[in-house]
PDB file of N, CA and C in Angstrom:
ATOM      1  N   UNK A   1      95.199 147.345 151.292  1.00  0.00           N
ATOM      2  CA  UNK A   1      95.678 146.005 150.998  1.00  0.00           C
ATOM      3  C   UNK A   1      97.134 145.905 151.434  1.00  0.00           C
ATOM      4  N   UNK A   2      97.625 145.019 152.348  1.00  0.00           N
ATOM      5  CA  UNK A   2      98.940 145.067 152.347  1.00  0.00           C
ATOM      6  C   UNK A   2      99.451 144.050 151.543  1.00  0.00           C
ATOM      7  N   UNK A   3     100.910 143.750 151.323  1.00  0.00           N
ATOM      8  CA  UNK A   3     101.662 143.554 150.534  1.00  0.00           C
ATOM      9  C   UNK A   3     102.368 142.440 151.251  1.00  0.00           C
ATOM     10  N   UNK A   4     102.186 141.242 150.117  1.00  0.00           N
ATOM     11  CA  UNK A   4     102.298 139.942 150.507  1.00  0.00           C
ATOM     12  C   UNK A   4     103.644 139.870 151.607  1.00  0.00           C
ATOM     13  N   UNK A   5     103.688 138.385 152.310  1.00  0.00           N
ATOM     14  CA  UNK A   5     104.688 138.265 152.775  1.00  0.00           C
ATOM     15  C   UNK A   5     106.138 137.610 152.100  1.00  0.00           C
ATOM     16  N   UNK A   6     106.875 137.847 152.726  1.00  0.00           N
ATOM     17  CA  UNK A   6     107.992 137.304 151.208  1.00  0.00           C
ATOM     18  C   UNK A   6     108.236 135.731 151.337  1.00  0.00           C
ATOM     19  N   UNK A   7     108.980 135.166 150.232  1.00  0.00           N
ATOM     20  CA  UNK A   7     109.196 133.722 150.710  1.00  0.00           C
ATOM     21  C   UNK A   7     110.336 133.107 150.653  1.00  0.00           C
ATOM     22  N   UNK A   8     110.601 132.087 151.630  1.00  0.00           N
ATOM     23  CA  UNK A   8     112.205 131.999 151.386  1.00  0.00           C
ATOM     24  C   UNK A   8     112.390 130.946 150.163  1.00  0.00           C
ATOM     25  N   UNK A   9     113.362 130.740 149.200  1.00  0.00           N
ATOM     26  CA  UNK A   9     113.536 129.723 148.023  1.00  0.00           C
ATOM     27  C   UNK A   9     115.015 129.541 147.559  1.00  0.00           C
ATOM     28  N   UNK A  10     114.995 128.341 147.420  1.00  0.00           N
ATOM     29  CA  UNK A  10     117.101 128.126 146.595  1.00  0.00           C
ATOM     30  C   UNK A  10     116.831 128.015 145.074  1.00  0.00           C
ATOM     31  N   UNK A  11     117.460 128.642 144.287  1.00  0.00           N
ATOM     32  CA  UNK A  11     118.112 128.490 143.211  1.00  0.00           C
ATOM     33  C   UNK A  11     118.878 126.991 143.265  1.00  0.00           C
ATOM     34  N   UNK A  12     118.175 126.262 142.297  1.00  0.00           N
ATOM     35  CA  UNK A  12     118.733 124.877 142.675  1.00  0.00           C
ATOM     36  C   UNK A  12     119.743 124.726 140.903  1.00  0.00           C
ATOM     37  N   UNK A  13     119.271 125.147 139.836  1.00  0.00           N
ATOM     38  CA  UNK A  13     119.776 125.733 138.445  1.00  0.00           C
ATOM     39  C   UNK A  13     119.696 126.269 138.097  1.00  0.00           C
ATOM     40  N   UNK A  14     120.357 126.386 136.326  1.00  0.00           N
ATOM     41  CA  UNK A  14     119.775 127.258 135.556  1.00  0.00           C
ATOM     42  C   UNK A  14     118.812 128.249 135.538  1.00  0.00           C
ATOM     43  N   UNK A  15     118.815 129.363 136.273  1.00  0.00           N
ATOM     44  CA  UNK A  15     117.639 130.533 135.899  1.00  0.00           C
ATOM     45  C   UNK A  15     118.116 132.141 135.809  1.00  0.00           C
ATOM     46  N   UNK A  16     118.015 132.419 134.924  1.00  0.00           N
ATOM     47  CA  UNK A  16     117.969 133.405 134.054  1.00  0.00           C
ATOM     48  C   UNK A  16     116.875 134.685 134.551  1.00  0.00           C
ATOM     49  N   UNK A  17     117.084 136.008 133.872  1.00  0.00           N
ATOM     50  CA  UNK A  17     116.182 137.211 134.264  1.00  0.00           C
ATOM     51  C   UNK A  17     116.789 138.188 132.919  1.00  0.00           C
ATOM     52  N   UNK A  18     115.881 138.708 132.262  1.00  0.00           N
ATOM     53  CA  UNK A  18     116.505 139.448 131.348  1.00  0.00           C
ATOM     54  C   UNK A  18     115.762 140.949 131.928  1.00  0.00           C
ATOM     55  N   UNK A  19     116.987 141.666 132.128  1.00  0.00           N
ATOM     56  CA  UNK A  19     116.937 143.411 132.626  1.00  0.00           C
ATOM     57  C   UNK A  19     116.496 144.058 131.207  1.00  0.00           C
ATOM     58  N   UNK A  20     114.700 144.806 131.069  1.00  0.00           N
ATOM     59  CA  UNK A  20     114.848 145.913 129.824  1.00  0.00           C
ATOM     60  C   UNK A  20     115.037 144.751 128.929  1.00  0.00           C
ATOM     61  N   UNK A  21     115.581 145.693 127.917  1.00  0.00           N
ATOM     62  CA  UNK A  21     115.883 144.878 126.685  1.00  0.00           C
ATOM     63  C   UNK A  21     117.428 143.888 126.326  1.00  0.00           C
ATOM     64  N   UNK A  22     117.824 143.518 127.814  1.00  0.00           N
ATOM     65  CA  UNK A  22     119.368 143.303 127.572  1.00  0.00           C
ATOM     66  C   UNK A  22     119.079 142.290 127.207  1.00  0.00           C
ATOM     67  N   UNK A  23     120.589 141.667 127.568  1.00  0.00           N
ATOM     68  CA  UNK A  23     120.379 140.020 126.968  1.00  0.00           C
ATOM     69  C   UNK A  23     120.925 139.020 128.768  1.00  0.00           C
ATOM     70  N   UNK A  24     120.495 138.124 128.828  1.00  0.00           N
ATOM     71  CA  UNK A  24     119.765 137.169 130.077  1.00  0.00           C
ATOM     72  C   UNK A  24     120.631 137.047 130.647  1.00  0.00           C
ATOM     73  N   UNK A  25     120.631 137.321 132.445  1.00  0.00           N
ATOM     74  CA  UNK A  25     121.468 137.461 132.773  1.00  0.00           C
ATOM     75  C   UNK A  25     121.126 135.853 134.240  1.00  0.00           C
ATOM     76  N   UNK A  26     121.770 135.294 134.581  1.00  0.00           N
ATOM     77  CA  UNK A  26     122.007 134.408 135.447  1.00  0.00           C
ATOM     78  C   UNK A  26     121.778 134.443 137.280  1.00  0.00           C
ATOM     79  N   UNK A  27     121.060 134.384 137.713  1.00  0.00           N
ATOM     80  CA  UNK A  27     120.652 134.476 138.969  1.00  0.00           C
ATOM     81  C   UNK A  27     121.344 133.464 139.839  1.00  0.00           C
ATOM     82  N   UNK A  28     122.247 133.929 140.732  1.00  0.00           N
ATOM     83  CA  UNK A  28     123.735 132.411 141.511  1.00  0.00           C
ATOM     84  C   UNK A  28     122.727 131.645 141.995  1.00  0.00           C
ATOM     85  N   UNK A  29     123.370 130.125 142.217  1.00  0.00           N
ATOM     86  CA  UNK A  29     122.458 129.511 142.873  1.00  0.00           C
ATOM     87  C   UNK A  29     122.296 129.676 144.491  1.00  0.00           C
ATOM     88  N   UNK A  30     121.898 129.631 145.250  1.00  0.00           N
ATOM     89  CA  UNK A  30     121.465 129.620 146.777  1.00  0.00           C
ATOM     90  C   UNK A  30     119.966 130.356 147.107  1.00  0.00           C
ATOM     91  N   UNK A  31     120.167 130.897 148.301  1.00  0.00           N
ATOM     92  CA  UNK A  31     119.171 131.481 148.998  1.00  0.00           C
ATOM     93  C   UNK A  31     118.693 132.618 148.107  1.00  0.00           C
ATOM     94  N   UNK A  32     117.301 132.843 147.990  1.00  0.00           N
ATOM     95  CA  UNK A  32     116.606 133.782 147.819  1.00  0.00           C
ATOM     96  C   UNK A  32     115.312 134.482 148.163  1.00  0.00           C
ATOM     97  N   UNK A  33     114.916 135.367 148.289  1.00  0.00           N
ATOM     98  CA  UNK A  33     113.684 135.856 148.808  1.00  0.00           C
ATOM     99  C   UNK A  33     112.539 136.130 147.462  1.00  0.00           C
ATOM    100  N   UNK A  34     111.326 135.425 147.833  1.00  0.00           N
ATOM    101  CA  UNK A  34     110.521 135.582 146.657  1.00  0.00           C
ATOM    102  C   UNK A  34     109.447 135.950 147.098  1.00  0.00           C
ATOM    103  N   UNK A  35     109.140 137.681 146.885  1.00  0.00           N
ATOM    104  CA  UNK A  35     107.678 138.119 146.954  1.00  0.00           C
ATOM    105  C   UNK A  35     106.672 138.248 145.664  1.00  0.00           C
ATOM    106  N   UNK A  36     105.345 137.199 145.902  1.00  0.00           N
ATOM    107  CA  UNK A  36     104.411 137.583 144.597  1.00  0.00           C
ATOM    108  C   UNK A  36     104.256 138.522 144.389  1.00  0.00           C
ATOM    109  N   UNK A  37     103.335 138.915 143.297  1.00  0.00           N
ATOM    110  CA  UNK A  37     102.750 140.263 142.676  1.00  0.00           C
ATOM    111  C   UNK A  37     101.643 139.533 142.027  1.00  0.00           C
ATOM    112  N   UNK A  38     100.860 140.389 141.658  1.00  0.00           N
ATOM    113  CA  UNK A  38      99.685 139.536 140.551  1.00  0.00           C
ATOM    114  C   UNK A  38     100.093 138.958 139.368  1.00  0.00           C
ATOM    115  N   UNK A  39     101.329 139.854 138.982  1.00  0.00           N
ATOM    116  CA  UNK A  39     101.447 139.399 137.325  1.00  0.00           C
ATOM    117  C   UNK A  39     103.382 139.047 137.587  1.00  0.00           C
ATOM    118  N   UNK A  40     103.921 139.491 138.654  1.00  0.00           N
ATOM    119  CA  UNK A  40     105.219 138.454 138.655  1.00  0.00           C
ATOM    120  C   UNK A  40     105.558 138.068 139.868  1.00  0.00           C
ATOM    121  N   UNK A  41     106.839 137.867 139.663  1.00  0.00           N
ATOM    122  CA  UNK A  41     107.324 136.914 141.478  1.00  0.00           C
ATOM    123  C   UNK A  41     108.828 137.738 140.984  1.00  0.00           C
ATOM    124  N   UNK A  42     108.989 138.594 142.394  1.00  0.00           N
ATOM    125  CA  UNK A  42     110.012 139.260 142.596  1.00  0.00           C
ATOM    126  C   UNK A  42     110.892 138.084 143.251  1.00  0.00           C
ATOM    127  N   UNK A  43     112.748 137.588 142.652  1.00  0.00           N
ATOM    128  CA  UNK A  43     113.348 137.386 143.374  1.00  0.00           C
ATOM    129  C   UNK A  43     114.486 138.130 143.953  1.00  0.00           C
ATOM    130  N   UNK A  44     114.950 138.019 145.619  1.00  0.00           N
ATOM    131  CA  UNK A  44     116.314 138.658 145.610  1.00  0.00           C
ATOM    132  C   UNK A  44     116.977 138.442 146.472  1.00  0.00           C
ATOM    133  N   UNK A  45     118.312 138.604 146.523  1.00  0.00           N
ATOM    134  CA  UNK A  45     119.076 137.605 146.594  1.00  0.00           C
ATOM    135  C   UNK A  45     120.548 138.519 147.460  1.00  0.00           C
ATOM    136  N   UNK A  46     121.614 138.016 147.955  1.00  0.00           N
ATOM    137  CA  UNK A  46     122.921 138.544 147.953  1.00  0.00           C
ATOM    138  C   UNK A  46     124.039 138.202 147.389  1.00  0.00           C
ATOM    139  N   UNK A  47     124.997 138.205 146.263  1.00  0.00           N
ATOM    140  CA  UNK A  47     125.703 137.604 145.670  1.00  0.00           C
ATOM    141  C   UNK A  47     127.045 137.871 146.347  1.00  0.00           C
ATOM    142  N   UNK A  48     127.991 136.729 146.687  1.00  0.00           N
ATOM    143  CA  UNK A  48     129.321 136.497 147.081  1.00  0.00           C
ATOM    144  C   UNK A  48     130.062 137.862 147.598  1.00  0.00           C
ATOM    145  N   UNK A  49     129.858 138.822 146.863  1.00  0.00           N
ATOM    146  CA  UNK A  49     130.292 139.991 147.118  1.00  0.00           C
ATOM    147  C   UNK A  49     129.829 140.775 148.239  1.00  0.00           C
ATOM    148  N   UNK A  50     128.847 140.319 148.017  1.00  0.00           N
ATOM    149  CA  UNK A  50     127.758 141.022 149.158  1.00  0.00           C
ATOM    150  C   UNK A  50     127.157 142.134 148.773  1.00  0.00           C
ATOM    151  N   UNK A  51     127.225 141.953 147.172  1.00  0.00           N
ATOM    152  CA  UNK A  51     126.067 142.877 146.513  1.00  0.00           C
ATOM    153  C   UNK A  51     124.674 141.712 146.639  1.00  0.00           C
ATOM    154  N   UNK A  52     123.886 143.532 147.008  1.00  0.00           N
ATOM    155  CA  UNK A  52     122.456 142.924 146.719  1.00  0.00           C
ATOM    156  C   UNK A  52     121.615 142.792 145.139  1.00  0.00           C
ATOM    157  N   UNK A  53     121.188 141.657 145.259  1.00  0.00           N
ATOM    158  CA  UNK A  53     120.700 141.981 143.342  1.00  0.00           C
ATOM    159  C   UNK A  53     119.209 141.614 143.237  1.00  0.00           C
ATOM    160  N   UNK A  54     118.167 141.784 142.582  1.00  0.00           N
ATOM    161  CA  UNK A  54     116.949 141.707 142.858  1.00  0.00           C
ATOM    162  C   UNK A  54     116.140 141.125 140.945  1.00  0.00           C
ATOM    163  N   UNK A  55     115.485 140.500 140.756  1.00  0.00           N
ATOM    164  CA  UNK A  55     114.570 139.974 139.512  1.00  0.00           C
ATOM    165  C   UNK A  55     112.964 140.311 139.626  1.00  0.00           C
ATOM    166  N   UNK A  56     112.531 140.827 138.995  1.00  0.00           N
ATOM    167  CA  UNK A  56     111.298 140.576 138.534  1.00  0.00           C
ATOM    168  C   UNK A  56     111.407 139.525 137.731  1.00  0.00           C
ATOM    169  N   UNK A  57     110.339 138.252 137.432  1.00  0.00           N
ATOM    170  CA  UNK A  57     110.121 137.245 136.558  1.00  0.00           C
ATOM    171  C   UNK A  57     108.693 137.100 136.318  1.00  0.00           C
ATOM    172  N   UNK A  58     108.190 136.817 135.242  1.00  0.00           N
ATOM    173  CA  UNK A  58     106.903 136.676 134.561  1.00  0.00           C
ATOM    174  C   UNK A  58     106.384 135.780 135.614  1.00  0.00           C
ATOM    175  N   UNK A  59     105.186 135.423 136.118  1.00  0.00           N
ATOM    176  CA  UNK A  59     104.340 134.730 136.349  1.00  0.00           C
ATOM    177  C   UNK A  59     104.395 133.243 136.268  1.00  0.00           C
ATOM    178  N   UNK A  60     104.765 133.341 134.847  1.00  0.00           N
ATOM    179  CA  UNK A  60     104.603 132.147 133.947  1.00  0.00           C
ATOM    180  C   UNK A  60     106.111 131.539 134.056  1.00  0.00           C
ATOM    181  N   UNK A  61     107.373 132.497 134.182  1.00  0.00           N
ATOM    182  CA  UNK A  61     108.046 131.639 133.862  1.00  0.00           C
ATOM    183  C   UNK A  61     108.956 131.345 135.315  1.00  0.00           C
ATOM    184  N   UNK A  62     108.333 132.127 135.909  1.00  0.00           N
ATOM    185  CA  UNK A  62     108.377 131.499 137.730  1.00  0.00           C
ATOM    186  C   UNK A  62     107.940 130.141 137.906  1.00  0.00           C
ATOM    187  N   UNK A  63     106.883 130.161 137.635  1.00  0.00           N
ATOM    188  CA  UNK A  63     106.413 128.943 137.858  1.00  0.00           C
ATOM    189  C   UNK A  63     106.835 127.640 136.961  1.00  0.00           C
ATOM    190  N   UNK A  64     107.453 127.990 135.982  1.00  0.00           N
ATOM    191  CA  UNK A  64     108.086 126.721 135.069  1.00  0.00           C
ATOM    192  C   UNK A  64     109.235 126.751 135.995  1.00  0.00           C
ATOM    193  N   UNK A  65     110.033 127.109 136.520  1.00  0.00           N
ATOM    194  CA  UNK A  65     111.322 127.043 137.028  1.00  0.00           C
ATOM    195  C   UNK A  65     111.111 126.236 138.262  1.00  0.00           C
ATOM    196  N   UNK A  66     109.759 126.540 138.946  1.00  0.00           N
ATOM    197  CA  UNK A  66     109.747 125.813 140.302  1.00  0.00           C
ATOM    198  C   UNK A  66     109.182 124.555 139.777  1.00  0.00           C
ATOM    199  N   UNK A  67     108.655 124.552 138.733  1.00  0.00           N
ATOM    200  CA  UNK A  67     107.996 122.767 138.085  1.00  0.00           C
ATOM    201  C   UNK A  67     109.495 121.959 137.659  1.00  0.00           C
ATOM    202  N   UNK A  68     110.612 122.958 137.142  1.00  0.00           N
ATOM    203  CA  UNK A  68     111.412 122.242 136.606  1.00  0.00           C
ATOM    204  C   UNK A  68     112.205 121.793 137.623  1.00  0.00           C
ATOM    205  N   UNK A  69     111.954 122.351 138.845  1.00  0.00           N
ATOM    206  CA  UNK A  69     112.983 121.713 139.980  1.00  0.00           C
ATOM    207  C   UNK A  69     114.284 122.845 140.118  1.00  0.00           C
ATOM    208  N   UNK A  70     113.976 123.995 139.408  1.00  0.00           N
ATOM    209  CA  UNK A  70     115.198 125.060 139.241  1.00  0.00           C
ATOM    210  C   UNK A  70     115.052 126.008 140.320  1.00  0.00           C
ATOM    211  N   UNK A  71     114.052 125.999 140.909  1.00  0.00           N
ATOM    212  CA  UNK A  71     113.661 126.813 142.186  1.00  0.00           C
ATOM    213  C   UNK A  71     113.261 126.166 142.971  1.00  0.00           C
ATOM    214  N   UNK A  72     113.070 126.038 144.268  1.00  0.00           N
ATOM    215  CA  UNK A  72     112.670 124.999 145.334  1.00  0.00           C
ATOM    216  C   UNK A  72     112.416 125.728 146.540  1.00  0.00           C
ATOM    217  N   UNK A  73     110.849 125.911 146.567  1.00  0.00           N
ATOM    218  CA  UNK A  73     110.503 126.745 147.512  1.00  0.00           C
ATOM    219  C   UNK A  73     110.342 126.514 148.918  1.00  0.00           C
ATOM    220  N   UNK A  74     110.631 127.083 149.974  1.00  0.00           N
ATOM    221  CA  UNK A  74     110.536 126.498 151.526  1.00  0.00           C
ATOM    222  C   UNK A  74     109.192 127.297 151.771  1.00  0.00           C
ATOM    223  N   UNK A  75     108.576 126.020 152.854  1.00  0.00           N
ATOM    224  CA  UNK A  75     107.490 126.531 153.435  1.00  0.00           C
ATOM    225  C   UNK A  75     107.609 126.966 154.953  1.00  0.00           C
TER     226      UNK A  75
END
């Protein structure tokens, strides 16, 4: 089975990723790369610095973010 292709998407607000058990950390807004999984949607990203930073997000709450207009996916 190979392994989906990735997708391009902007951070348009508010979205969040909590690492482990920390407490929620803020994903910048712009460009990001989003590959599915069955059970999440990997995002990742380069921040100002030109560190690379990367999210796993639930399924579920991927998809509320792109309903809420907080993610905006390119086709």
């Amino acid at each position: 089975m190979s392994s989906p292709s990735p997708q391009q998407a902007t951070i348009k607000g508010h979205v969040t990723y909590t690492p482990g058990d920390g407490a929620p950390l803020t994903i910048p807004k712009g460009p990001v790369e989003v590959t599915r999984a069955k059970d999440s949607t990997t995002l990742s990203w380069t921040a100002d610095n030109d560190a690379a930073g990367s999210a796993a997000l639930p399924q579920d709450q991927f998809n509320q973010y792109v309903r809420e207009g907080k993610i905006q996916l390119h086709s």
